[in-house]
PDB file of N, CA and C in Angstrom:
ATOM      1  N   UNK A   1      86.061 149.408 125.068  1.00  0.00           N
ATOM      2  CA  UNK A   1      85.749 149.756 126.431  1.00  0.00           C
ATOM      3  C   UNK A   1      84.600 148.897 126.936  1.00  0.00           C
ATOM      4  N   UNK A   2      85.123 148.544 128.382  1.00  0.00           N
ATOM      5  CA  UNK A   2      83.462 147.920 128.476  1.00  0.00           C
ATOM      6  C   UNK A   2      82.217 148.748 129.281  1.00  0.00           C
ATOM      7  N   UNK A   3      81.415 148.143 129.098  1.00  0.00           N
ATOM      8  CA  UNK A   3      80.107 148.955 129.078  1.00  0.00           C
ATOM      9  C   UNK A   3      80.128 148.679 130.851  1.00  0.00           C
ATOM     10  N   UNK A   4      79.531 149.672 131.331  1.00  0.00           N
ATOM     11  CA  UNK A   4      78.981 149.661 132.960  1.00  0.00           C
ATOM     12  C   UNK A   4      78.131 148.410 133.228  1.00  0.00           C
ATOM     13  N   UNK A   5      77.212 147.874 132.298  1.00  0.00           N
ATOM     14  CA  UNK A   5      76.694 146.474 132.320  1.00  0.00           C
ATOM     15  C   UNK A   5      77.560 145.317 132.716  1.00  0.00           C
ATOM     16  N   UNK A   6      78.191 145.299 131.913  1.00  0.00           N
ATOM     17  CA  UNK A   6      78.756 144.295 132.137  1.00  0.00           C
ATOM     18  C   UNK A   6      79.883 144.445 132.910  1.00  0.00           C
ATOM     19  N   UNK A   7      80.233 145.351 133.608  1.00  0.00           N
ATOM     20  CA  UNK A   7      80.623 145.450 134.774  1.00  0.00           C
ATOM     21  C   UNK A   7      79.922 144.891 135.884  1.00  0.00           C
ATOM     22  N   UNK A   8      78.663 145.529 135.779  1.00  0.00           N
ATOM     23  CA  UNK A   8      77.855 145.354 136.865  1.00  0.00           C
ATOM     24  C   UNK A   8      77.889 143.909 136.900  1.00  0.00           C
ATOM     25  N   UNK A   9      77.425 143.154 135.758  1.00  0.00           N
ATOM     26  CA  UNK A   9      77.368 141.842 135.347  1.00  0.00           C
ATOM     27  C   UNK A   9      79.058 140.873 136.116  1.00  0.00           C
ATOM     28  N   UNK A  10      80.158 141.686 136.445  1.00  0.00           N
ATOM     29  CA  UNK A  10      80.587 140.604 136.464  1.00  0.00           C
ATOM     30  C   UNK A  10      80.914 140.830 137.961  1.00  0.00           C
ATOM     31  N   UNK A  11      80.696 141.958 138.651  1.00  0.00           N
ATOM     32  CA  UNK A  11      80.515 141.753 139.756  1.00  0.00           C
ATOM     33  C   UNK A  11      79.502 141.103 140.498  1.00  0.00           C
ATOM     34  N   UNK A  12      78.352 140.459 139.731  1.00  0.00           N
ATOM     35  CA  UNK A  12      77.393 140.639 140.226  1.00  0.00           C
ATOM     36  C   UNK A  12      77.671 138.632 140.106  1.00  0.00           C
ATOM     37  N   UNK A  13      78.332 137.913 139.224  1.00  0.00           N
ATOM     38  CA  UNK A  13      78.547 136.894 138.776  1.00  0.00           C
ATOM     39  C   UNK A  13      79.865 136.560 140.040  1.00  0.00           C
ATOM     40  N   UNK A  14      80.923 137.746 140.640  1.00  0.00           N
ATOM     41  CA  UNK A  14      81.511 137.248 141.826  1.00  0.00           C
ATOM     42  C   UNK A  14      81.316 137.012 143.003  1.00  0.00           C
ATOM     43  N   UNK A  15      79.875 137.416 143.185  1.00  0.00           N
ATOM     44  CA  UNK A  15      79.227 137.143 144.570  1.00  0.00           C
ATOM     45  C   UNK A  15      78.302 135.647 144.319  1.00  0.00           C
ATOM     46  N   UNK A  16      78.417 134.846 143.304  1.00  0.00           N
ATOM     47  CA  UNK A  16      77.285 133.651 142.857  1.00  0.00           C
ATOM     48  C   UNK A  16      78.528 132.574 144.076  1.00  0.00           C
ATOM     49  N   UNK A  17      77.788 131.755 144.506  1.00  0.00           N
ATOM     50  CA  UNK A  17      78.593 130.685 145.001  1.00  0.00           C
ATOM     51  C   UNK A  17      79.483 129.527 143.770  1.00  0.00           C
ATOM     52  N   UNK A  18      79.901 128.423 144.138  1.00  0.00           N
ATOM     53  CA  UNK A  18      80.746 127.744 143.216  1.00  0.00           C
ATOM     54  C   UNK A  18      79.344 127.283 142.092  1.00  0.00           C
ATOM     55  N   UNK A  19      78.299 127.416 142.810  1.00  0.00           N
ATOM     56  CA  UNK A  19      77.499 126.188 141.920  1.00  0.00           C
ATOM     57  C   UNK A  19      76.811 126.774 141.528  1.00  0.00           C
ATOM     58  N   UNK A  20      76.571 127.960 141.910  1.00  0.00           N
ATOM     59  CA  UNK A  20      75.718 129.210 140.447  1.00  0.00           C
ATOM     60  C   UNK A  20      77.088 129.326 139.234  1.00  0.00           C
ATOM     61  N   UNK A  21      77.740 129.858 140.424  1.00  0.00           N
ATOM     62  CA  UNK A  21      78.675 129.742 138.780  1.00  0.00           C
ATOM     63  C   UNK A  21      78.854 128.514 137.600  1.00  0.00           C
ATOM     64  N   UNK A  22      78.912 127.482 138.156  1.00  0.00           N
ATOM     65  CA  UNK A  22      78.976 126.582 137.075  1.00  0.00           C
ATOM     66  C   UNK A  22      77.543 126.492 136.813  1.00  0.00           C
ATOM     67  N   UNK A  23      76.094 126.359 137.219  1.00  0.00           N
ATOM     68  CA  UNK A  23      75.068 126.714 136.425  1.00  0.00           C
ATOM     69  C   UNK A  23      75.448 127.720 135.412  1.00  0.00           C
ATOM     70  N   UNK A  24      75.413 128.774 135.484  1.00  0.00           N
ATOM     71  CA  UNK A  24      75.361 129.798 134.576  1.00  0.00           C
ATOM     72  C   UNK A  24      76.335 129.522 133.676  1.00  0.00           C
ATOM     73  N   UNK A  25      77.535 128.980 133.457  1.00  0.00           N
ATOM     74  CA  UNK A  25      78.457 128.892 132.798  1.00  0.00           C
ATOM     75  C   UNK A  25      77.951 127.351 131.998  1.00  0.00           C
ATOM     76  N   UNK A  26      76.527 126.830 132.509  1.00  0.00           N
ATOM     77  CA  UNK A  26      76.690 125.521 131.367  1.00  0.00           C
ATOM     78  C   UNK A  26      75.069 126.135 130.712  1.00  0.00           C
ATOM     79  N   UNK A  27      75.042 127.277 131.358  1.00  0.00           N
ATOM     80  CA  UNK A  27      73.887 127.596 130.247  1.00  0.00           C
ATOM     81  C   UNK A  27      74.408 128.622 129.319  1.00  0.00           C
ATOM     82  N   UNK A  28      75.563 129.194 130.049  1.00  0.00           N
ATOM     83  CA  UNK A  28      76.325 129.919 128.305  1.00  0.00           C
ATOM     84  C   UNK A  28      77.190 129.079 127.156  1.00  0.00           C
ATOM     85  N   UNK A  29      77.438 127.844 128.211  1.00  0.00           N
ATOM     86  CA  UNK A  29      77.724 126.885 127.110  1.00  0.00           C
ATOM     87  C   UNK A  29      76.897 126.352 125.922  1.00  0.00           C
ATOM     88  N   UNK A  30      75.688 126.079 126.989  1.00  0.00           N
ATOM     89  CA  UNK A  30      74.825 125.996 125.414  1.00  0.00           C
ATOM     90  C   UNK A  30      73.877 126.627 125.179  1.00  0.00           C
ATOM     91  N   UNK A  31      73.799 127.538 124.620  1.00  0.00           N
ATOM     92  CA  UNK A  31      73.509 129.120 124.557  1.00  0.00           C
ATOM     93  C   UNK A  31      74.600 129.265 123.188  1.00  0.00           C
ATOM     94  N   UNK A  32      76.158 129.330 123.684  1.00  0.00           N
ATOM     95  CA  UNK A  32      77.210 129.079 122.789  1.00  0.00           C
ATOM     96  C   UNK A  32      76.989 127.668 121.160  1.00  0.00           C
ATOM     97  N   UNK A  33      76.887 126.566 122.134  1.00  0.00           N
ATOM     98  CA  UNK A  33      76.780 125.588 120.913  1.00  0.00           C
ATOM     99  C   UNK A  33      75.533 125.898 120.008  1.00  0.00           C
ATOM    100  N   UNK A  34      74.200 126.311 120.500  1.00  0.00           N
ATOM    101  CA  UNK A  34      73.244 126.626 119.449  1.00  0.00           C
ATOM    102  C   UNK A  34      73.983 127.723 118.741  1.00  0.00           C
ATOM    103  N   UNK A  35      74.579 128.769 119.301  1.00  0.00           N
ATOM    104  CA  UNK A  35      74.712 129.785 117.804  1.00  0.00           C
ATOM    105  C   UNK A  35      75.613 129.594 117.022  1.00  0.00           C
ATOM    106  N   UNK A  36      76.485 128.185 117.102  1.00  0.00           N
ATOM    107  CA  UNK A  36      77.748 127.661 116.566  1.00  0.00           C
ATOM    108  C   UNK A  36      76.526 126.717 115.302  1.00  0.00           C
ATOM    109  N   UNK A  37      76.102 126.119 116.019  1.00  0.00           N
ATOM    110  CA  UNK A  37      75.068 124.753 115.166  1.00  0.00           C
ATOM    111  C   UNK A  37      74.616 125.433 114.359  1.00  0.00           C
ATOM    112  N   UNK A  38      73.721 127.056 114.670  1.00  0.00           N
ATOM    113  CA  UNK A  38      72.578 127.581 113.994  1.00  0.00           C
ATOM    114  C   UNK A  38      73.064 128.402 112.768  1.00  0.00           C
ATOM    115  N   UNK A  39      74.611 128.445 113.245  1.00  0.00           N
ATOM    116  CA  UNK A  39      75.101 129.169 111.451  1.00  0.00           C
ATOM    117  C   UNK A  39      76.615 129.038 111.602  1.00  0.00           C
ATOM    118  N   UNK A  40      77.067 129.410 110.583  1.00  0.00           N
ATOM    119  CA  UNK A  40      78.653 129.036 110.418  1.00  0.00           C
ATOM    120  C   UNK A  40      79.342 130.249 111.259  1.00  0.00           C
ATOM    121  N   UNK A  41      79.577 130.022 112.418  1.00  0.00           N
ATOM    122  CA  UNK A  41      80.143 131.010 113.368  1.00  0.00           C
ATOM    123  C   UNK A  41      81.562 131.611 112.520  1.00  0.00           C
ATOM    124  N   UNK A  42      81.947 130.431 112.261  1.00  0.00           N
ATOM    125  CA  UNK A  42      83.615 130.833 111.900  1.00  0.00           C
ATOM    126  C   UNK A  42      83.839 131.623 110.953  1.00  0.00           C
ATOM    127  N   UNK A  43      82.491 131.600 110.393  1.00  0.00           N
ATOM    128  CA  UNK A  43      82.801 132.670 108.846  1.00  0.00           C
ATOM    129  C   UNK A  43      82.260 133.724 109.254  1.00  0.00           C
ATOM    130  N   UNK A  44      81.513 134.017 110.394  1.00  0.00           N
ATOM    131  CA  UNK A  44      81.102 135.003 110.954  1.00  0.00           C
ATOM    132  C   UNK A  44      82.453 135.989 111.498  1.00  0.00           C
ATOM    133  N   UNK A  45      82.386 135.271 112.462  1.00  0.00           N
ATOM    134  CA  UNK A  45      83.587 135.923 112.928  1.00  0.00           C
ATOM    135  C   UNK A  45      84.913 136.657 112.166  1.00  0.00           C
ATOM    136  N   UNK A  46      85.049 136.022 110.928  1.00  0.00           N
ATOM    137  CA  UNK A  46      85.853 136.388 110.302  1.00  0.00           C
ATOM    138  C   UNK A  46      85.739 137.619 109.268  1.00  0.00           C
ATOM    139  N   UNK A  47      84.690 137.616 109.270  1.00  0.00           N
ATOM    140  CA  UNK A  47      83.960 138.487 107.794  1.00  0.00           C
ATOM    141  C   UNK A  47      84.095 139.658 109.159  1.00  0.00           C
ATOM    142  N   UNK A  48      83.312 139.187 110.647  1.00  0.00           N
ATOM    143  CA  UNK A  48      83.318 140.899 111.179  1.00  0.00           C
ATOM    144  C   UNK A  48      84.543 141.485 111.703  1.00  0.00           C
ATOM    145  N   UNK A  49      85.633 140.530 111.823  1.00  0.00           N
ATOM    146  CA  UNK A  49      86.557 140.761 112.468  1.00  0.00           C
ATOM    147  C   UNK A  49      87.832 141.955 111.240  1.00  0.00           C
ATOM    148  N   UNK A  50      87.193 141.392 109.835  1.00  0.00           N
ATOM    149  CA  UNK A  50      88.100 141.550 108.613  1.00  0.00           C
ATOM    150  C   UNK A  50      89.036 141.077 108.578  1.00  0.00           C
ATOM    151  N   UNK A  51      89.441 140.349 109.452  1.00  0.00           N
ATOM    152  CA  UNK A  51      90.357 139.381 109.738  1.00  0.00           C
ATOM    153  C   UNK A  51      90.390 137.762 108.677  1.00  0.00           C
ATOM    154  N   UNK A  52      90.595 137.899 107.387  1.00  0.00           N
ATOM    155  CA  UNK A  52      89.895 136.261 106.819  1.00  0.00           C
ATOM    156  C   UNK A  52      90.937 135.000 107.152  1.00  0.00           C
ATOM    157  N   UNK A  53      92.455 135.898 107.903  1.00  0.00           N
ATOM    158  CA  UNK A  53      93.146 134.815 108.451  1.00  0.00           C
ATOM    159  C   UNK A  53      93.325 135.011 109.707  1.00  0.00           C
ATOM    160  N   UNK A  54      92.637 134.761 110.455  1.00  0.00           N
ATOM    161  CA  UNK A  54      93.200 135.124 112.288  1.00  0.00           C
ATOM    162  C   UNK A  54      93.573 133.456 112.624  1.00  0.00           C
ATOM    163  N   UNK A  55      94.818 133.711 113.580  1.00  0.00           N
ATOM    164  CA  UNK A  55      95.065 132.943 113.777  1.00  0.00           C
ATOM    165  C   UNK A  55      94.377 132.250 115.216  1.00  0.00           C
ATOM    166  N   UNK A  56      94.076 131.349 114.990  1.00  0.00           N
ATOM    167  CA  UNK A  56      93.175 130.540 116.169  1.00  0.00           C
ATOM    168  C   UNK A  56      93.524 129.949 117.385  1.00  0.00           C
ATOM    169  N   UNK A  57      94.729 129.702 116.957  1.00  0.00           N
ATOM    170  CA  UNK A  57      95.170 129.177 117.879  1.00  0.00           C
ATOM    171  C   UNK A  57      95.477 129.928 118.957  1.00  0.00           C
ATOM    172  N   UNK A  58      95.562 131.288 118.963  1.00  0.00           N
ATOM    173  CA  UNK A  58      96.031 132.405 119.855  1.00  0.00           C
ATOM    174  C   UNK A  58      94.262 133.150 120.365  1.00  0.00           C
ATOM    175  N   UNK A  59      93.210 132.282 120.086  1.00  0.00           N
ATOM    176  CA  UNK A  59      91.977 133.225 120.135  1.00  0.00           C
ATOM    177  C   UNK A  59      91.225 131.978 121.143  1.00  0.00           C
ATOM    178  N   UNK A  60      91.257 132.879 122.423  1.00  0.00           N
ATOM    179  CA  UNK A  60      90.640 131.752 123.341  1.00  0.00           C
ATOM    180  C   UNK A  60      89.226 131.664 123.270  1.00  0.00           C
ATOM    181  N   UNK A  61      88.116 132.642 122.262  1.00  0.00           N
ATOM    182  CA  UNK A  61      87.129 131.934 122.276  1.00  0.00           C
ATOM    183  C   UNK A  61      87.150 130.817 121.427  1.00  0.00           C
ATOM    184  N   UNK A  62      87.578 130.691 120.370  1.00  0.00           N
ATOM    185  CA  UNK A  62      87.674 130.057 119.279  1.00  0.00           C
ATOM    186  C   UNK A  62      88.586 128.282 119.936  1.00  0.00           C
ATOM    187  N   UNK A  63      89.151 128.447 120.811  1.00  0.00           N
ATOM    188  CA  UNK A  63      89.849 127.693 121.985  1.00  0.00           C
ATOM    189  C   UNK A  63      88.701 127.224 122.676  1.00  0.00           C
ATOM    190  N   UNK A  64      88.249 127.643 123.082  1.00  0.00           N
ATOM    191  CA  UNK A  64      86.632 127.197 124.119  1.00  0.00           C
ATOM    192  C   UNK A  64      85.896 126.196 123.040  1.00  0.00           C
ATOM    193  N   UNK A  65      85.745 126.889 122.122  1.00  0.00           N
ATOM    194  CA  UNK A  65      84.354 125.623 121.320  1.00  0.00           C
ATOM    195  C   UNK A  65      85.292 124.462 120.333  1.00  0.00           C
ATOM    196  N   UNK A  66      86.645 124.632 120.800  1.00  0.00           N
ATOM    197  CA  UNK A  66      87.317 123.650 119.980  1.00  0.00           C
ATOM    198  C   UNK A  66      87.651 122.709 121.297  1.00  0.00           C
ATOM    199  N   UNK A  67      87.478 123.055 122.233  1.00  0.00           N
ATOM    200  CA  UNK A  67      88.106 122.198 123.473  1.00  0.00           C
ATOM    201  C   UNK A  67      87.168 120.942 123.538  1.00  0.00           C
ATOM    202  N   UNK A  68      86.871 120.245 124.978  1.00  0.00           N
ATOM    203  CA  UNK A  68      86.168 119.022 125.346  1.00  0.00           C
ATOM    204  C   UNK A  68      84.899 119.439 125.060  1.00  0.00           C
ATOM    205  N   UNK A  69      84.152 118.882 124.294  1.00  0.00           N
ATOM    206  CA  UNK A  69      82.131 118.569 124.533  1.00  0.00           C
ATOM    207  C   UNK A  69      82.185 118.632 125.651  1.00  0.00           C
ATOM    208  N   UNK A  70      82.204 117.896 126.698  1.00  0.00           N
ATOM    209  CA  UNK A  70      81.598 117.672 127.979  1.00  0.00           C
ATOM    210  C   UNK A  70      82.188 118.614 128.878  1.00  0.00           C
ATOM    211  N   UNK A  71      82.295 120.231 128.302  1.00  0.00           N
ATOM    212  CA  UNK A  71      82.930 121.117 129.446  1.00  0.00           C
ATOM    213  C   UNK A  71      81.985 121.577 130.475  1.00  0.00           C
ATOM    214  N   UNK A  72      80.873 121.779 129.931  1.00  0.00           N
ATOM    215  CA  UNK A  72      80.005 121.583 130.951  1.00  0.00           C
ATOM    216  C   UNK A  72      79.442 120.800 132.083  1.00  0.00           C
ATOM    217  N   UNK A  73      79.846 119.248 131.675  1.00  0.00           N
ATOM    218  CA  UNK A  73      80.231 118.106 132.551  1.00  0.00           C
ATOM    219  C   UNK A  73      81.191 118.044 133.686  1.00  0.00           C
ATOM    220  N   UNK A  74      82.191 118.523 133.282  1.00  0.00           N
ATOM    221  CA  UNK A  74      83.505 118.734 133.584  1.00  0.00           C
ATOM    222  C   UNK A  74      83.379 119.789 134.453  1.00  0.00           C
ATOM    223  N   UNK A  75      82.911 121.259 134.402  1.00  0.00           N
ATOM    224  CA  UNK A  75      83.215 122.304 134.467  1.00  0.00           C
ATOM    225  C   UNK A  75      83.244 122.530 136.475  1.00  0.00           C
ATOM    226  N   UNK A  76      82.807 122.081 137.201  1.00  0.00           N
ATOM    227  CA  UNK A  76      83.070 121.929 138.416  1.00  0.00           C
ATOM    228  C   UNK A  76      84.764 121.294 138.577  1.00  0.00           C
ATOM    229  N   UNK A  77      84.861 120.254 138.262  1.00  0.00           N
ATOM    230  CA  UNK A  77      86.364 119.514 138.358  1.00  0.00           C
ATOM    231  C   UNK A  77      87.287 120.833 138.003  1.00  0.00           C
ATOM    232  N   UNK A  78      86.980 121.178 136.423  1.00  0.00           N
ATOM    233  CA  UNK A  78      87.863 122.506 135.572  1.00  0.00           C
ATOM    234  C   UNK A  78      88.415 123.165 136.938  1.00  0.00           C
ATOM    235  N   UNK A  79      87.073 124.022 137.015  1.00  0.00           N
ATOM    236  CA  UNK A  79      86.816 125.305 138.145  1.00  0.00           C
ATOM    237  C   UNK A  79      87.899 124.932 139.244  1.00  0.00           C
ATOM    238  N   UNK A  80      87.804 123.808 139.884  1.00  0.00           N
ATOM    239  CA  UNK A  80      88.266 123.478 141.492  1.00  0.00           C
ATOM    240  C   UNK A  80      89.711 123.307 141.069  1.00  0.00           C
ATOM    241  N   UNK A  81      90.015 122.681 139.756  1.00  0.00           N
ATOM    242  CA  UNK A  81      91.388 122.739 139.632  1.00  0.00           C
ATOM    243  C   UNK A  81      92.337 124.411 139.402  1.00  0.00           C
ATOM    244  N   UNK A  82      91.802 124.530 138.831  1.00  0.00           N
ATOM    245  CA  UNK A  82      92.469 125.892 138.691  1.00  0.00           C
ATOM    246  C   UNK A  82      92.534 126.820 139.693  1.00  0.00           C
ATOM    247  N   UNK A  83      91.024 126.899 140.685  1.00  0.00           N
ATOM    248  CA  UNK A  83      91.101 127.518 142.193  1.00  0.00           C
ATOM    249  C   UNK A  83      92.560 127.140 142.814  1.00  0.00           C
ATOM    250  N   UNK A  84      92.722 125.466 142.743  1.00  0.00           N
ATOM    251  CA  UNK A  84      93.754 124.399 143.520  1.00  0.00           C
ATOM    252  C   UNK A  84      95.019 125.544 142.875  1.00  0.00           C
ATOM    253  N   UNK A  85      95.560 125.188 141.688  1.00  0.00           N
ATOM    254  CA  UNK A  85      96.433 125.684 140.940  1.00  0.00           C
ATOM    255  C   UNK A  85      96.591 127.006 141.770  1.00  0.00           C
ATOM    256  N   UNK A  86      96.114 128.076 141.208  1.00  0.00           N
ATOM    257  CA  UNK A  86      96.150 129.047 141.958  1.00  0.00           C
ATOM    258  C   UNK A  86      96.190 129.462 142.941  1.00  0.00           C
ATOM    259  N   UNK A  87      96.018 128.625 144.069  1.00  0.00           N
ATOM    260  CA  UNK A  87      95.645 128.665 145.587  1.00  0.00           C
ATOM    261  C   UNK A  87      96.720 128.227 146.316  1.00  0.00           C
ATOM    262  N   UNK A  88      97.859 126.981 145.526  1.00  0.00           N
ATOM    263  CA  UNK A  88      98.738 126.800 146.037  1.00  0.00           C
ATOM    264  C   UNK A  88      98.939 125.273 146.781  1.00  0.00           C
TER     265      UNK A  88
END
């Protein structure tokens, strides 16, 4: 279930304009890569999940830190395409 926080949190993240959002999203990016660098995430994940074979390919965080380095670079272009996509 999710918590009322992060509710609040993601309503509060749909009122940011295009370019807060991609701020905030390249500081959870790396935010993300330090706790990947700072210990073996993957064995983390696995030991809490009890999961010692999940398959990855079906696990979109695990999809995110395997994708492009420069998503944070990118992440305006990303964003506008998929708006496009979706928008029609």
């Amino acid at each position: 279930m999710v918590s009322s926080k992060l509710l609040e949190l993601e309503n509060a993240i749909n009122n940011l304009s295009m370019e807060e959002k991609i701020w905030l999203l390249e500081k959870i990016v790396v935010q993300m890569r330090k706790l990947t660098e700072a210990s073996n995430f993957q064995q983390q994940l696995n030991l809490e999940s009890g999961n010692l074979n999940a398959n990855s390919e079906d696990d979109p965080l695990i999809g995110l830190f395997a994708g492009s380095p420069d998503l944070a670079t990118n992440s305006e272009e990303i964003l506008q395409a998929e708006i496009t996509d979706k928008l029609g």
